[in-house]
N, C-alpha and C. Protein backbone atom coordinates (compact mmCIF):
# COMPACT_ATOMS: atom_id res chain seq x y z
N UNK A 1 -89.13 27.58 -50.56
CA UNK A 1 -88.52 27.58 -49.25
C UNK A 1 -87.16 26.88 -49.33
N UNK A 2 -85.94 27.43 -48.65
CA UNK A 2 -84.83 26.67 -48.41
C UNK A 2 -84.54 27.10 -47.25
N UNK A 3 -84.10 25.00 -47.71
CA UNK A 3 -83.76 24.50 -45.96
C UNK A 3 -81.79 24.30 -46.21
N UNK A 4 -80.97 25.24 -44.80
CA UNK A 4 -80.12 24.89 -44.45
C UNK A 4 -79.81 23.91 -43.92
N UNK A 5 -78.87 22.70 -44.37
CA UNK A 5 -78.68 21.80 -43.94
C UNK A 5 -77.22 21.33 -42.86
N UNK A 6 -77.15 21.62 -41.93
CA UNK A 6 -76.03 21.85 -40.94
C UNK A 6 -75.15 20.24 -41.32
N UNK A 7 -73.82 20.99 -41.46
CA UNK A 7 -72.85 19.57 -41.36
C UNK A 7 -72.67 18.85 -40.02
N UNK A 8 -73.35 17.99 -39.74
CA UNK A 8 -72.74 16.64 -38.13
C UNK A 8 -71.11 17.56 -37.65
N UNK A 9 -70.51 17.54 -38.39
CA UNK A 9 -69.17 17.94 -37.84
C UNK A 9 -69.43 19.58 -36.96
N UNK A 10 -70.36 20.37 -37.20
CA UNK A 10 -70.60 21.89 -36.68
C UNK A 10 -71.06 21.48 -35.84
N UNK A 11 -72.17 20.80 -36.04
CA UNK A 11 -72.69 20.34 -34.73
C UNK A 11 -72.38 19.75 -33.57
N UNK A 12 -71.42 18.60 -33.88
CA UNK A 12 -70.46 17.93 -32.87
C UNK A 12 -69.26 19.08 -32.56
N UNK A 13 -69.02 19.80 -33.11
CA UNK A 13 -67.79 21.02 -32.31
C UNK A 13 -68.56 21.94 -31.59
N UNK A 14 -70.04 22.40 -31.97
CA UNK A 14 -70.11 23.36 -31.45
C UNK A 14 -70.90 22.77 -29.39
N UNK A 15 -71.08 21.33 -29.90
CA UNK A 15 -71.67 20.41 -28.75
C UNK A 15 -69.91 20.26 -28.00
N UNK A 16 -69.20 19.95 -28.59
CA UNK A 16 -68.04 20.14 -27.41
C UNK A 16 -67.72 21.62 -27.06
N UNK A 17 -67.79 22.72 -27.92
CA UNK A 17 -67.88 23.48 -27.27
C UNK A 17 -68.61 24.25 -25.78
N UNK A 18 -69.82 23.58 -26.02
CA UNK A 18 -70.80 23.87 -24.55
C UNK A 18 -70.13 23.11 -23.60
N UNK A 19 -70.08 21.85 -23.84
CA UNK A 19 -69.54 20.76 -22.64
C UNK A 19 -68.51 21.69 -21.65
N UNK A 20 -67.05 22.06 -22.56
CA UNK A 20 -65.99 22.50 -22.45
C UNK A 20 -65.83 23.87 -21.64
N UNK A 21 -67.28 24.65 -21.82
CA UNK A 21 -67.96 26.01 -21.36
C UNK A 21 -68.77 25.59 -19.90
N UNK A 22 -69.14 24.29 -19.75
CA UNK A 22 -70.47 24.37 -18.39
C UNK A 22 -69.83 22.53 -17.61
N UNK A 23 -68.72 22.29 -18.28
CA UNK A 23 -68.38 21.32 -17.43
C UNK A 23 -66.61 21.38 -16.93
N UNK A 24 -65.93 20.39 -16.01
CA UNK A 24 -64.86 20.56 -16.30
C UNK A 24 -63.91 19.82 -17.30
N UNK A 25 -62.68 19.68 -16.92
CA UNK A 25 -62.25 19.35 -18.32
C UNK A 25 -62.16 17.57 -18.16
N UNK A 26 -61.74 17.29 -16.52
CA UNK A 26 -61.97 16.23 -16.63
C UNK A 26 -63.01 15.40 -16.67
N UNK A 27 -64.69 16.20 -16.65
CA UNK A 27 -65.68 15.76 -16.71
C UNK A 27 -66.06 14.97 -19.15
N UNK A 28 -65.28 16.19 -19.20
CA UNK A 28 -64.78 16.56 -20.38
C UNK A 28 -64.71 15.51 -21.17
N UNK A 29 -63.54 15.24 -20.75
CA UNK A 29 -62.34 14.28 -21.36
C UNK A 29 -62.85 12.50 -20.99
N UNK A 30 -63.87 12.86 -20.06
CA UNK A 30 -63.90 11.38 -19.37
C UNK A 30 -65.40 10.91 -20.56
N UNK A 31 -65.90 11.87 -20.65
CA UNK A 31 -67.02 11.63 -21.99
C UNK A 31 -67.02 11.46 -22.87
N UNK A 32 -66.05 12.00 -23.57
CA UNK A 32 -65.49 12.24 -24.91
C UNK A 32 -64.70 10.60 -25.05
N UNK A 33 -64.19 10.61 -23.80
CA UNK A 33 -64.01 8.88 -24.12
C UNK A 33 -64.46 7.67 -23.73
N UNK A 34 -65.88 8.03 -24.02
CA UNK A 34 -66.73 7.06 -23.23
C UNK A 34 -67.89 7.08 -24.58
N UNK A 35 -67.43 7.95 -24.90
CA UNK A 35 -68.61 8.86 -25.65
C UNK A 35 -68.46 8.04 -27.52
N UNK A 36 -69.02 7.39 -28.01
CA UNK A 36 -68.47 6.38 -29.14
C UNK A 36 -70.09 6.49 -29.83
N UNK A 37 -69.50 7.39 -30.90
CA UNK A 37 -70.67 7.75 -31.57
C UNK A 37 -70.75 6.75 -32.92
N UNK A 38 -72.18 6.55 -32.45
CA UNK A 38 -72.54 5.46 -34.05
C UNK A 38 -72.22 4.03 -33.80
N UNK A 39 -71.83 3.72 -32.92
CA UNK A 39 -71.71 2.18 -32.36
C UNK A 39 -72.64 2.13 -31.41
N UNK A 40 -73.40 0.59 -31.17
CA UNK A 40 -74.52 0.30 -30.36
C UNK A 40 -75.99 0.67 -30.62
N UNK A 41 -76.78 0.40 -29.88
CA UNK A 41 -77.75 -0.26 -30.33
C UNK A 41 -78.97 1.21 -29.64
N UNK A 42 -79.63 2.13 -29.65
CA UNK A 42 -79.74 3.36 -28.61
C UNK A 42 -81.35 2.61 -28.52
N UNK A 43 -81.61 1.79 -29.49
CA UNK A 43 -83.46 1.48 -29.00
C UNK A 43 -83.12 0.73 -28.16
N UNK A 44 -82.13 -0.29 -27.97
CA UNK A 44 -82.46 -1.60 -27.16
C UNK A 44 -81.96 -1.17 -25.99
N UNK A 45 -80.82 0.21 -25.72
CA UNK A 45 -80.41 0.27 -24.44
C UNK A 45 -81.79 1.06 -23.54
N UNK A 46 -82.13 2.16 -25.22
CA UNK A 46 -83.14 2.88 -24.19
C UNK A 46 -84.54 1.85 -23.83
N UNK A 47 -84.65 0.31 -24.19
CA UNK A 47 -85.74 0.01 -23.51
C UNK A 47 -85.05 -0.43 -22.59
N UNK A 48 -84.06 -1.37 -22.16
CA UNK A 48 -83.58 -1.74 -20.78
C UNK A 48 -83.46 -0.40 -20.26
N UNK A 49 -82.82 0.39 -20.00
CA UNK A 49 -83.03 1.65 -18.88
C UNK A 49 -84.30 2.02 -18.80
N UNK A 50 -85.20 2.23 -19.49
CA UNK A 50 -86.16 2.45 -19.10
C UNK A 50 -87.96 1.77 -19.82
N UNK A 51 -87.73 0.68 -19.64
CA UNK A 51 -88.82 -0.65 -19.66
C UNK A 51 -90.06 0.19 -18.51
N UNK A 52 -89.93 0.16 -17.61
CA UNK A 52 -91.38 0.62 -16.67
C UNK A 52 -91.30 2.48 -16.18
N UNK A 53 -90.35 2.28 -17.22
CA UNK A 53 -90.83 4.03 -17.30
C UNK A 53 -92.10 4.94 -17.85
N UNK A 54 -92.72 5.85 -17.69
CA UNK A 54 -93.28 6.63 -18.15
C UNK A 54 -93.17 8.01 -17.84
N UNK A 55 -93.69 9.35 -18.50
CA UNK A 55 -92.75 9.81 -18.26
C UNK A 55 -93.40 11.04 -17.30
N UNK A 56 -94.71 10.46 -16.17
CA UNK A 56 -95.41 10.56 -15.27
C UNK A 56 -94.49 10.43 -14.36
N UNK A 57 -93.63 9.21 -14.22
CA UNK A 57 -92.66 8.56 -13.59
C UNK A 57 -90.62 9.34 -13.39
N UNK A 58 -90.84 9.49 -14.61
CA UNK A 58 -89.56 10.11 -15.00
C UNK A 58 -89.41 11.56 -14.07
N UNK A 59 -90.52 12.26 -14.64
CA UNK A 59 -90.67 13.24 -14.21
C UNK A 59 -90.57 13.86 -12.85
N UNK A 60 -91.62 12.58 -12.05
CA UNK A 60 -91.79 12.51 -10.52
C UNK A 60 -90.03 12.68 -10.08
N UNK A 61 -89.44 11.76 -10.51
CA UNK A 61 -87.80 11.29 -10.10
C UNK A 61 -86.75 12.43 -10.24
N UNK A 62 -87.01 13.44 -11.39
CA UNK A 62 -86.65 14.47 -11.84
C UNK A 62 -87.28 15.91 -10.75
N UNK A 63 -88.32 15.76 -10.23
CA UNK A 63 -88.53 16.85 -9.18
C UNK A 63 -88.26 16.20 -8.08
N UNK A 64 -87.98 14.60 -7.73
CA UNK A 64 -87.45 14.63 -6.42
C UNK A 64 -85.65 14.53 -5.66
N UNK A 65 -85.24 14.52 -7.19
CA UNK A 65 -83.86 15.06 -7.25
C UNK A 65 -83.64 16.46 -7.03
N UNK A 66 -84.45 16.94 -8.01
CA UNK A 66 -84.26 18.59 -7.39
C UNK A 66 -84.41 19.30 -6.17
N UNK A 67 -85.39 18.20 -5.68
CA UNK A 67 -85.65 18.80 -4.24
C UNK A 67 -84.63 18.99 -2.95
N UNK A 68 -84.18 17.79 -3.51
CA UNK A 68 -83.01 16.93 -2.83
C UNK A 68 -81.48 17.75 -2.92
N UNK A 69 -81.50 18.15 -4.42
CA UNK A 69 -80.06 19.17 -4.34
C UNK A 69 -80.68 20.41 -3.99
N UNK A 70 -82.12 21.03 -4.00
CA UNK A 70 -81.93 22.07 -3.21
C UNK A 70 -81.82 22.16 -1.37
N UNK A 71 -82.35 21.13 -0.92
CA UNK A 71 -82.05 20.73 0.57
C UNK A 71 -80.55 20.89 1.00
N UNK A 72 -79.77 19.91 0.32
CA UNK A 72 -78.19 19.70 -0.07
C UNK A 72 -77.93 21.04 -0.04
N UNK A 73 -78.10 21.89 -0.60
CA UNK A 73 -77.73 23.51 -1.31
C UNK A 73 -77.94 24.31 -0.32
N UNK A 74 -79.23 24.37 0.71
CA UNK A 74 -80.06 25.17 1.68
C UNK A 74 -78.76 24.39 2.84
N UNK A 75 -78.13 23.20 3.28
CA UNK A 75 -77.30 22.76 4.16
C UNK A 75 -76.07 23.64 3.83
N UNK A 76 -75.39 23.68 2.58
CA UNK A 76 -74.40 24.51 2.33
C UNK A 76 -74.21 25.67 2.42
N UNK A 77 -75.71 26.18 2.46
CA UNK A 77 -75.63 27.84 2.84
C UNK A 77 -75.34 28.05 1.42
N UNK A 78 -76.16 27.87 0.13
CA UNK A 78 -75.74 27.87 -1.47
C UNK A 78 -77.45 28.11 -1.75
N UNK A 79 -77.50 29.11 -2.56
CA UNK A 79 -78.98 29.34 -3.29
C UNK A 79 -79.06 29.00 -4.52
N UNK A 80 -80.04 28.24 -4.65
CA UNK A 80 -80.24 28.01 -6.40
C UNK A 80 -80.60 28.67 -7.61
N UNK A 81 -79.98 28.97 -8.62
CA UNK A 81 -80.20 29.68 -9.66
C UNK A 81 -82.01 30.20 -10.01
């Protein structure tokens, strides 16, 4: 069996490519410099953000956002995908 092994660099262009495709540019540009790959710590931030999470919890928060931009959406006279 062989395994293709993708270069980080394809991957990081073809990841700005989507951004660049489904966001705007200043949503873009404001990430990209915010965005500092390989510095910091991602276990210790992801337990402070989410310490009493589970993802029972997560989830719940995630359908009551949605609900919420479709309400928002149904006020605008806007249907959701």
């Amino acid at each position: 069996m062989t395994v293709t092994v993708i270069r980080e660099q394809d991957v990081l262009r073809e990841a700005i490519d989507v951004l660049w495709e489904h966001l705007s540019p200043a949503k873009v540009v404001r990430l990209l410099a915010t965005w500092q790959i390989g510095s910091g710590d991602y276990l210790t931030l992801r337990d402070q953000l989410f310490d009493e999470e589970r993802v029972a919890t997560l989830c719940d928060k995630v359908q009551a956002y949605q609900e919420c931009e479709e309400e928002r959406n149904e006020k605008r006279g806007e249907t959701s995908p």
